[in-house]
PDB file of N, CA and C in Angstrom:
ATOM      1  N   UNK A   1     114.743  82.620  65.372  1.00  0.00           N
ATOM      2  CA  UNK A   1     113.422  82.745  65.935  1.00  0.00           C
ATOM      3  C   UNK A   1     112.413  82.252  64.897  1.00  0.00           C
ATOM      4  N   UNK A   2     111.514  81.926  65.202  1.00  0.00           N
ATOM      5  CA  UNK A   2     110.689  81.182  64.446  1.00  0.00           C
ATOM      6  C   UNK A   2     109.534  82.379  63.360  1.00  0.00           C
ATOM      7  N   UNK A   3     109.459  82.002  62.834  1.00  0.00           N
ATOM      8  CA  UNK A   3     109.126  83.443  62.165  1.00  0.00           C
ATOM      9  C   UNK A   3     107.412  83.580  62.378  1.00  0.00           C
ATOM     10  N   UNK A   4     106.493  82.315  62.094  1.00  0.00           N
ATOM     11  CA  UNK A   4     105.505  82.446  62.418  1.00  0.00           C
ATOM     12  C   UNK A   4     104.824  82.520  63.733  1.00  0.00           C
ATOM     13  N   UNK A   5     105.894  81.902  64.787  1.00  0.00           N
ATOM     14  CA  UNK A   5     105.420  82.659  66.049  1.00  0.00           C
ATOM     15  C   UNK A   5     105.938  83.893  66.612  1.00  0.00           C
ATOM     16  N   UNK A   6     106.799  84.358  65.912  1.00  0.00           N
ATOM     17  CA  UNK A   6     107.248  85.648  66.178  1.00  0.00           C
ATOM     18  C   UNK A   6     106.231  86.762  65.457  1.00  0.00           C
ATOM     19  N   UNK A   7     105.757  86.426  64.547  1.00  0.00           N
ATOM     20  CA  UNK A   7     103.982  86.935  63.724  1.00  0.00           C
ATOM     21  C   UNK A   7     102.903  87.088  64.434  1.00  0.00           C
ATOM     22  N   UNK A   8     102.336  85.889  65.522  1.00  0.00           N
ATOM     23  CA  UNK A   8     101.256  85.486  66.538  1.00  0.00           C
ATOM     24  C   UNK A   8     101.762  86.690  67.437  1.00  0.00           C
ATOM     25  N   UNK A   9     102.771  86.499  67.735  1.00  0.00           N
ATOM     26  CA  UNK A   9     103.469  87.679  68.929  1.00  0.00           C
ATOM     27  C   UNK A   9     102.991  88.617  68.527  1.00  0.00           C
ATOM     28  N   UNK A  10     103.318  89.320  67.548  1.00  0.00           N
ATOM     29  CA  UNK A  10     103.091  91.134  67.016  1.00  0.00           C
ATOM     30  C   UNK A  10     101.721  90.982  67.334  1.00  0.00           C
ATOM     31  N   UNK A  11     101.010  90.097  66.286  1.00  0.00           N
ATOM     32  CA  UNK A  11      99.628  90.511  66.281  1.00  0.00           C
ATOM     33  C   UNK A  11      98.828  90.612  67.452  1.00  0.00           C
ATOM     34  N   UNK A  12      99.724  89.578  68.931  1.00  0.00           N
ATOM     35  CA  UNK A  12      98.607  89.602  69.613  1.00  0.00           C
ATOM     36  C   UNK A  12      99.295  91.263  70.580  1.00  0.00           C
ATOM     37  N   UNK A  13     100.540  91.734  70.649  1.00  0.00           N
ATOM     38  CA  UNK A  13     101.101  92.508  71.146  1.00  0.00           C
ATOM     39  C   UNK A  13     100.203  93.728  70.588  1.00  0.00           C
ATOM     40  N   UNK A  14      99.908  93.946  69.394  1.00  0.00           N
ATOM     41  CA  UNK A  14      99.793  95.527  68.523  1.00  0.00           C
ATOM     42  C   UNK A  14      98.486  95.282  68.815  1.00  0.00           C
ATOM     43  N   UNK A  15      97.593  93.904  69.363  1.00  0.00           N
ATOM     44  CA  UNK A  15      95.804  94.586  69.757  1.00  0.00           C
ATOM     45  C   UNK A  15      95.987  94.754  71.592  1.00  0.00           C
ATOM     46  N   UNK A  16      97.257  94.663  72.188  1.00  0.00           N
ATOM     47  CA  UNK A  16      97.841  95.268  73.389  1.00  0.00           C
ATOM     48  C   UNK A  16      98.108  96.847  73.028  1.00  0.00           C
ATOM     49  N   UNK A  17      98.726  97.313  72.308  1.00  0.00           N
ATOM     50  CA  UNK A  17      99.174  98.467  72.069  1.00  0.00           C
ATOM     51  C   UNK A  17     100.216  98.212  72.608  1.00  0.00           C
ATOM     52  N   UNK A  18     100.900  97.074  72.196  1.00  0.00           N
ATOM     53  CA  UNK A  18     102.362  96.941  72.565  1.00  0.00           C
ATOM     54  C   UNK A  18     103.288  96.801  71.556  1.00  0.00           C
ATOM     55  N   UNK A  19     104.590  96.902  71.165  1.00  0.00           N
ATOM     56  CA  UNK A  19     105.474  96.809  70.378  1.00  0.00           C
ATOM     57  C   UNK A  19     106.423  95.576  70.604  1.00  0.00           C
ATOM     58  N   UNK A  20     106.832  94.936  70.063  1.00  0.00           N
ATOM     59  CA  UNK A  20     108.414  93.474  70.380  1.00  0.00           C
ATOM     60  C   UNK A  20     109.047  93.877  71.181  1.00  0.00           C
ATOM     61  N   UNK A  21     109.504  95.445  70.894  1.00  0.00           N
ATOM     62  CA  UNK A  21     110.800  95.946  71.435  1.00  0.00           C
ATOM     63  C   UNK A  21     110.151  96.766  73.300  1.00  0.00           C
ATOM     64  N   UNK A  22     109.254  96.601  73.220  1.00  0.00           N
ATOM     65  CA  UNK A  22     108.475  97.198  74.712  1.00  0.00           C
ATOM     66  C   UNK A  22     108.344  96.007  75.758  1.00  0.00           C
ATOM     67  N   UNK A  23     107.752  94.811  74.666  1.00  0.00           N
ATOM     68  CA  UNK A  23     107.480  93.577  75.303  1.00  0.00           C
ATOM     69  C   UNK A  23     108.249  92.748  75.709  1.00  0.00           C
ATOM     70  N   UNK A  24     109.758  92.557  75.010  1.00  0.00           N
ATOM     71  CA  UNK A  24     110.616  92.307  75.507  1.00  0.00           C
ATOM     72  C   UNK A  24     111.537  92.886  76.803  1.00  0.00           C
ATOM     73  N   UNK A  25     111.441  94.472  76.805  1.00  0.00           N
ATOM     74  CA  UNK A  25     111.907  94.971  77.825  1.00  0.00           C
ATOM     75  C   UNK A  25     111.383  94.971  79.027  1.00  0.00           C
ATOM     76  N   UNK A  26     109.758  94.705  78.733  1.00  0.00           N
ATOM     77  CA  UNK A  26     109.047  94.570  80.015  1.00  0.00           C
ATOM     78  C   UNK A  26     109.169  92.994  80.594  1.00  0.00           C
ATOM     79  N   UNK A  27     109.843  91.977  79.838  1.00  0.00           N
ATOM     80  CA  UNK A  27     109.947  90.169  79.928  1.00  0.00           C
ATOM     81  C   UNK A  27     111.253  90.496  81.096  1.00  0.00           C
ATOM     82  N   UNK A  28     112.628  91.509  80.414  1.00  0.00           N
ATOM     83  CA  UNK A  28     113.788  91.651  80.752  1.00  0.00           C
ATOM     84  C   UNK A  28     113.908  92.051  81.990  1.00  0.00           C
ATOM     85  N   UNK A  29     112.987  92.846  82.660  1.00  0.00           N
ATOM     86  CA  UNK A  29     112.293  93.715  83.545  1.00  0.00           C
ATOM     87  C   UNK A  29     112.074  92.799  84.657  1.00  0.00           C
ATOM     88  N   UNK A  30     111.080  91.879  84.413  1.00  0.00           N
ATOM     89  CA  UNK A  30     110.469  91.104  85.577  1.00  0.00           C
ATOM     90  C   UNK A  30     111.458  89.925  85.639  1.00  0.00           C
ATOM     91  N   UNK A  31     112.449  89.379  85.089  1.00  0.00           N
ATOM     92  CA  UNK A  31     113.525  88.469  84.868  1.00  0.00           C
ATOM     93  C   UNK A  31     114.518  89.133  86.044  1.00  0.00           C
ATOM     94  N   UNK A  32     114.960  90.614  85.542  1.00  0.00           N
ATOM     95  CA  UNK A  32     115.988  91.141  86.534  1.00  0.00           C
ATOM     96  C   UNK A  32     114.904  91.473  88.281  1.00  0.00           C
ATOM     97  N   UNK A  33     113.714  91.655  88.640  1.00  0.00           N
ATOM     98  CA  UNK A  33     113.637  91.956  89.520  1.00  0.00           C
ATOM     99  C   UNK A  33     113.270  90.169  90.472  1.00  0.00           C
ATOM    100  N   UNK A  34     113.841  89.879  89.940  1.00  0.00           N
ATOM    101  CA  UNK A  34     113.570  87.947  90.531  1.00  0.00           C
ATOM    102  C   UNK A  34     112.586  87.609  90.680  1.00  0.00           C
ATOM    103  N   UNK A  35     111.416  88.132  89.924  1.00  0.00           N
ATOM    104  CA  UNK A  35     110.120  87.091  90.130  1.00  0.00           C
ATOM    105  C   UNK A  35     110.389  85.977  89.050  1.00  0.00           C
ATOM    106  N   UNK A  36     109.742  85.052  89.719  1.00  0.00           N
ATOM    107  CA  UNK A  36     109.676  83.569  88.981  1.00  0.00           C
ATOM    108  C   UNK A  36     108.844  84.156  87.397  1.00  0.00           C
ATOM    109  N   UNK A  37     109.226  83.175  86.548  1.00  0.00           N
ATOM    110  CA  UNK A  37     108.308  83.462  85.384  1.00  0.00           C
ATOM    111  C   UNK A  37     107.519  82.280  85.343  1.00  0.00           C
ATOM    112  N   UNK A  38     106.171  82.693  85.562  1.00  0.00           N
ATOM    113  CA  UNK A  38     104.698  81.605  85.402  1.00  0.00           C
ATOM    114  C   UNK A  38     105.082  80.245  84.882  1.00  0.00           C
ATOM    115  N   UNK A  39     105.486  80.384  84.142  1.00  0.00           N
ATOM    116  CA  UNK A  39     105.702  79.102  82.920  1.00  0.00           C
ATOM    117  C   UNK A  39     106.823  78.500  83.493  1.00  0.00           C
ATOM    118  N   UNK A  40     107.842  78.891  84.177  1.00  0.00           N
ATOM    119  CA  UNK A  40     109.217  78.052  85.028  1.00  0.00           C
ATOM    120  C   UNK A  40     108.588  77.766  86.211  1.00  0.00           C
ATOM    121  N   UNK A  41     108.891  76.550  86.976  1.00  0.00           N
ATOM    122  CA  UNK A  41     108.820  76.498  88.417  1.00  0.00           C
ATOM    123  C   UNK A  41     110.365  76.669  88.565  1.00  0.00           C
ATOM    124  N   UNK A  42     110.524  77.284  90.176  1.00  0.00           N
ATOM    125  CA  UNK A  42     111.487  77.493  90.659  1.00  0.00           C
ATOM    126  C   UNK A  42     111.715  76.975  91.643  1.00  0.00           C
ATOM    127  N   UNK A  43     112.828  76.844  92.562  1.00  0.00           N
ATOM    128  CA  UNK A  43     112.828  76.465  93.582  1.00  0.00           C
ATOM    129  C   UNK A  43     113.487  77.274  94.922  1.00  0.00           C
ATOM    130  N   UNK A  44     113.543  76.996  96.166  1.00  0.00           N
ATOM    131  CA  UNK A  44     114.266  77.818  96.902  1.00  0.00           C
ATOM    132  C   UNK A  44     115.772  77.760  96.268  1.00  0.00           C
ATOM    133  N   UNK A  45     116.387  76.514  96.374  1.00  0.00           N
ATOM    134  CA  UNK A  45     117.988  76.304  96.116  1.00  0.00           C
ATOM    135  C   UNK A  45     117.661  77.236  94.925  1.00  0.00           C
ATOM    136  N   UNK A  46     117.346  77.087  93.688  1.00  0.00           N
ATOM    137  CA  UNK A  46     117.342  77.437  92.551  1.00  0.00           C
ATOM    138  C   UNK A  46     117.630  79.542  92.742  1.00  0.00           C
ATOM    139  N   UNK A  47     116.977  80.217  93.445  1.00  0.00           N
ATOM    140  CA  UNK A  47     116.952  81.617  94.059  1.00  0.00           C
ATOM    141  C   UNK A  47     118.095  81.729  95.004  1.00  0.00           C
ATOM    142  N   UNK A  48     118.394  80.873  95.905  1.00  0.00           N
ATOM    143  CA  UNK A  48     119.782  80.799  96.543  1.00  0.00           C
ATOM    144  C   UNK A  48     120.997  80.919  95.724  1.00  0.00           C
ATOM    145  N   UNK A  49     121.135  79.780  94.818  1.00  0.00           N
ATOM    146  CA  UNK A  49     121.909  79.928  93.839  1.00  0.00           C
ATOM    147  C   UNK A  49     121.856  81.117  93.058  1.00  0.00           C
ATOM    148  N   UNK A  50     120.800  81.554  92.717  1.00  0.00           N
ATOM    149  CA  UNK A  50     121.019  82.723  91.792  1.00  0.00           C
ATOM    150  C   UNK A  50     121.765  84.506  92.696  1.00  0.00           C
ATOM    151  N   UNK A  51     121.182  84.169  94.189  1.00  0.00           N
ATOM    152  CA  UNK A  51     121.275  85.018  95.125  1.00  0.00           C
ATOM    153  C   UNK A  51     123.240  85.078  95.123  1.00  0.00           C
ATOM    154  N   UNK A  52     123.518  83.670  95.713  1.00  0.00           N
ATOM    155  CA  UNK A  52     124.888  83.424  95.544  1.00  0.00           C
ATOM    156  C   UNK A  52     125.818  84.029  94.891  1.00  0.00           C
ATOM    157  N   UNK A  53     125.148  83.824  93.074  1.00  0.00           N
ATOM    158  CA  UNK A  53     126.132  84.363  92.407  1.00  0.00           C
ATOM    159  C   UNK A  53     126.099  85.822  92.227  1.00  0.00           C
ATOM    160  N   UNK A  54     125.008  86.322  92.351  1.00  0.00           N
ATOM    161  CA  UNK A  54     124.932  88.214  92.541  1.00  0.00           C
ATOM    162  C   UNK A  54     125.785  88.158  93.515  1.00  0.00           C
ATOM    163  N   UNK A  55     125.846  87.739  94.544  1.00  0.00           N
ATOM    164  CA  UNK A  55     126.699  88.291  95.536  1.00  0.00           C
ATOM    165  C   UNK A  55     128.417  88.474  95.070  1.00  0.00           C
ATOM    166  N   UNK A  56     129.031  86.978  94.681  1.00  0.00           N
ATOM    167  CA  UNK A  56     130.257  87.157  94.650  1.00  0.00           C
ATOM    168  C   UNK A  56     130.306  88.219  93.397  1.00  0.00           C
ATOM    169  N   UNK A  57     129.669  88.102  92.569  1.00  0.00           N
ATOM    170  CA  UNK A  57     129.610  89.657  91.066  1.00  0.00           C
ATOM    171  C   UNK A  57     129.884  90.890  91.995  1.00  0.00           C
ATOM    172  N   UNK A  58     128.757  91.172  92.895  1.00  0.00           N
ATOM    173  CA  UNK A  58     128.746  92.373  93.446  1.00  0.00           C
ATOM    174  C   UNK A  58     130.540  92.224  94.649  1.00  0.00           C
ATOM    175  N   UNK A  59     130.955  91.251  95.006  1.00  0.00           N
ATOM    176  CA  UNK A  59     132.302  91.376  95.622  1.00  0.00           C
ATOM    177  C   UNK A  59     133.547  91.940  95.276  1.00  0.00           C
ATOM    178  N   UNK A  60     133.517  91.157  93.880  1.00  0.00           N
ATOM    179  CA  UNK A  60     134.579  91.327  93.052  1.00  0.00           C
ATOM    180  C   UNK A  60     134.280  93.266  92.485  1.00  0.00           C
ATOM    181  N   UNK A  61     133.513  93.886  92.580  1.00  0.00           N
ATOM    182  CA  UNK A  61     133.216  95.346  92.004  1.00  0.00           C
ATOM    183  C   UNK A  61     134.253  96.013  93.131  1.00  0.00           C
ATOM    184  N   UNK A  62     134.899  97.032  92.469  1.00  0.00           N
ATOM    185  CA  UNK A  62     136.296  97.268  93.404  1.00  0.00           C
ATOM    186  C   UNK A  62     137.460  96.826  93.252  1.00  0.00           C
ATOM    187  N   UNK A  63     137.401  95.426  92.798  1.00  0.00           N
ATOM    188  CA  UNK A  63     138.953  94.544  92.833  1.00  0.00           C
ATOM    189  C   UNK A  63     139.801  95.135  92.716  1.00  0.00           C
ATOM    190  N   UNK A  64     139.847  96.001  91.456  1.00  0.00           N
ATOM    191  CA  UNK A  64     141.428  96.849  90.915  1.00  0.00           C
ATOM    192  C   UNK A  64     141.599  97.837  92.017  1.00  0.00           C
ATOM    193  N   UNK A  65     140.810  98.356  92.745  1.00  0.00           N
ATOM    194  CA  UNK A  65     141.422  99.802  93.134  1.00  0.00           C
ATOM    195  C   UNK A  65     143.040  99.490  94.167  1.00  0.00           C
ATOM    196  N   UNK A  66     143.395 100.522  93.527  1.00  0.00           N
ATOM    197  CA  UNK A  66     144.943 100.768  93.682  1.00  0.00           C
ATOM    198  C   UNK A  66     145.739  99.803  92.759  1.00  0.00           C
ATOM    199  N   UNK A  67     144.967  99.692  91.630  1.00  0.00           N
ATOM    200  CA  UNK A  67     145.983  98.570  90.589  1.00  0.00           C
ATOM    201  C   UNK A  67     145.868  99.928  89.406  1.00  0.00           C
ATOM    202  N   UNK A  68     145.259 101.089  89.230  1.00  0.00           N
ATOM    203  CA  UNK A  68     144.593 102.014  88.705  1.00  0.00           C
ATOM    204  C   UNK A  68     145.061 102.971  88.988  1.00  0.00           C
ATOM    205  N   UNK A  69     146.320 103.962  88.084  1.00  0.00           N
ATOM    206  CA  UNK A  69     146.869 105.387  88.129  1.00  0.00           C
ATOM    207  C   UNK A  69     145.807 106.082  87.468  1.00  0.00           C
ATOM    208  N   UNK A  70     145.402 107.366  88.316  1.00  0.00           N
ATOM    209  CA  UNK A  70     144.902 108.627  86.942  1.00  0.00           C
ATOM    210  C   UNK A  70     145.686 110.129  87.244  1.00  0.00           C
ATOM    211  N   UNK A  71     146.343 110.531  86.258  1.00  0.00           N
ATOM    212  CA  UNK A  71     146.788 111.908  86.518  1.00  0.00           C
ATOM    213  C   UNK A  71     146.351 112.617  86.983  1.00  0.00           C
ATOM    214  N   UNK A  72     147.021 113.506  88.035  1.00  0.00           N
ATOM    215  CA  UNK A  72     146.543 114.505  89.116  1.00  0.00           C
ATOM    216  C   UNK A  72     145.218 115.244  88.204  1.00  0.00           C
ATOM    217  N   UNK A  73     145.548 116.119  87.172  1.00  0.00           N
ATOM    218  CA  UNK A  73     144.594 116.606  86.467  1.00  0.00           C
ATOM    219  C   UNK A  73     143.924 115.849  85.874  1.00  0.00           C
ATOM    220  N   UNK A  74     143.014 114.330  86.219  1.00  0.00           N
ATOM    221  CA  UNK A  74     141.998 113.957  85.799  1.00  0.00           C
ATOM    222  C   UNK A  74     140.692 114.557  85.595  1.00  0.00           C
ATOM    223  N   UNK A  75     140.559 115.439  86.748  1.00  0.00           N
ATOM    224  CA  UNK A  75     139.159 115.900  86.654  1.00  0.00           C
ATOM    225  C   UNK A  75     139.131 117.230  86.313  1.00  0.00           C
ATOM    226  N   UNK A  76     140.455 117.992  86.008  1.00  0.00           N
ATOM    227  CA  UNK A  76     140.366 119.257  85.904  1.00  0.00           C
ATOM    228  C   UNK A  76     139.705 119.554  84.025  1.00  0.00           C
ATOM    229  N   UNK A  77     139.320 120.302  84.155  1.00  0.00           N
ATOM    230  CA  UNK A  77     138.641 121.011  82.780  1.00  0.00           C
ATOM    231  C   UNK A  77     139.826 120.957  81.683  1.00  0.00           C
ATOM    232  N   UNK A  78     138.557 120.549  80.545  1.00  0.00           N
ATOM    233  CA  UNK A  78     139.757 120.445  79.102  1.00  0.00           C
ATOM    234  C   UNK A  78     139.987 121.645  78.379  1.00  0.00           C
ATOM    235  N   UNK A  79     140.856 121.926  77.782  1.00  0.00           N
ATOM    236  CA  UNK A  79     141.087 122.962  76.998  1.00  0.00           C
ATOM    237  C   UNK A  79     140.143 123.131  76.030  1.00  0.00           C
ATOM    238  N   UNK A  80     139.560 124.180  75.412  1.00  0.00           N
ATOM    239  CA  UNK A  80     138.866 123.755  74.061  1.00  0.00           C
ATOM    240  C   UNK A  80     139.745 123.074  72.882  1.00  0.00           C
ATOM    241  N   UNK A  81     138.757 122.624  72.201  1.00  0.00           N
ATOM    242  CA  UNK A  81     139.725 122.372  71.218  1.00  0.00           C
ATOM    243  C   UNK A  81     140.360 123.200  70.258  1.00  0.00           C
ATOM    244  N   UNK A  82     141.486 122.709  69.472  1.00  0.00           N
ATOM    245  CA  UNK A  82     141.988 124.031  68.431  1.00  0.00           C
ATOM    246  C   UNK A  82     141.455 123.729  67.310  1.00  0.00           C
ATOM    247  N   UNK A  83     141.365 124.474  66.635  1.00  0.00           N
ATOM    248  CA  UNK A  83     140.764 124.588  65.123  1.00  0.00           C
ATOM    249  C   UNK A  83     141.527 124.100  64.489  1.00  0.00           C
ATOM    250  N   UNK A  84     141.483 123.446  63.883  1.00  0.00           N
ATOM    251  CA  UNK A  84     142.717 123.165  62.556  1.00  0.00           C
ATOM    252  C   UNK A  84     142.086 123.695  60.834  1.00  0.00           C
ATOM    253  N   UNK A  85     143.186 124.776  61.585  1.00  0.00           N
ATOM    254  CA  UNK A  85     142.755 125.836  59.866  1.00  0.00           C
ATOM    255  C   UNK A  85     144.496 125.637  59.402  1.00  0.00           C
ATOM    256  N   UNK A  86     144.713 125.579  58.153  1.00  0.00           N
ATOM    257  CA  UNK A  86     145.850 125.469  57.647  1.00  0.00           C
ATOM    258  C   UNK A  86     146.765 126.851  57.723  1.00  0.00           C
TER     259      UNK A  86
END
């Protein structure tokens, strides 16, 4: 990262009352809810495509089941643990 515009950033972020680590999550934020970002043009295909591939991601969620044993007592309560005193 470039160090002196990563400098311009803080300074203009901290007279926001914002932090890197806020400002980035709020960039990460509007990226995952699919709005276009100002500075990209987008296109329909371009959102199709992106639509596309969420979909087959979200298909494949599931794949294994029944490739997946868990012991009858998976969910039952653990023992405490033992102390290990000599």
């Amino acid at each position: 990262m470039d160090n002196t515009l990563k400098m311009q950033a803080q300074d203009i972020l901290e007279s926001l009352g914002l932090d890197m680590t806020t400002a980035f999550d709020m960039f990460l934020k509007h990226i995952v809810s699919k709005q276009p970002l100002h500075f990209i043009e987008t296109s329909a295909k371009d959102e199709d495509e992106r639509e596309r591939a969420f979909q087959a991601r979200l298909a494949t969620r599931g794949s294994m089941k029944g490739e997946i044993w868990m012991a009858e007592d998976f969910n039952d309560p653990m023992n405490p643990p033992k102390e290990n005193t000599p």
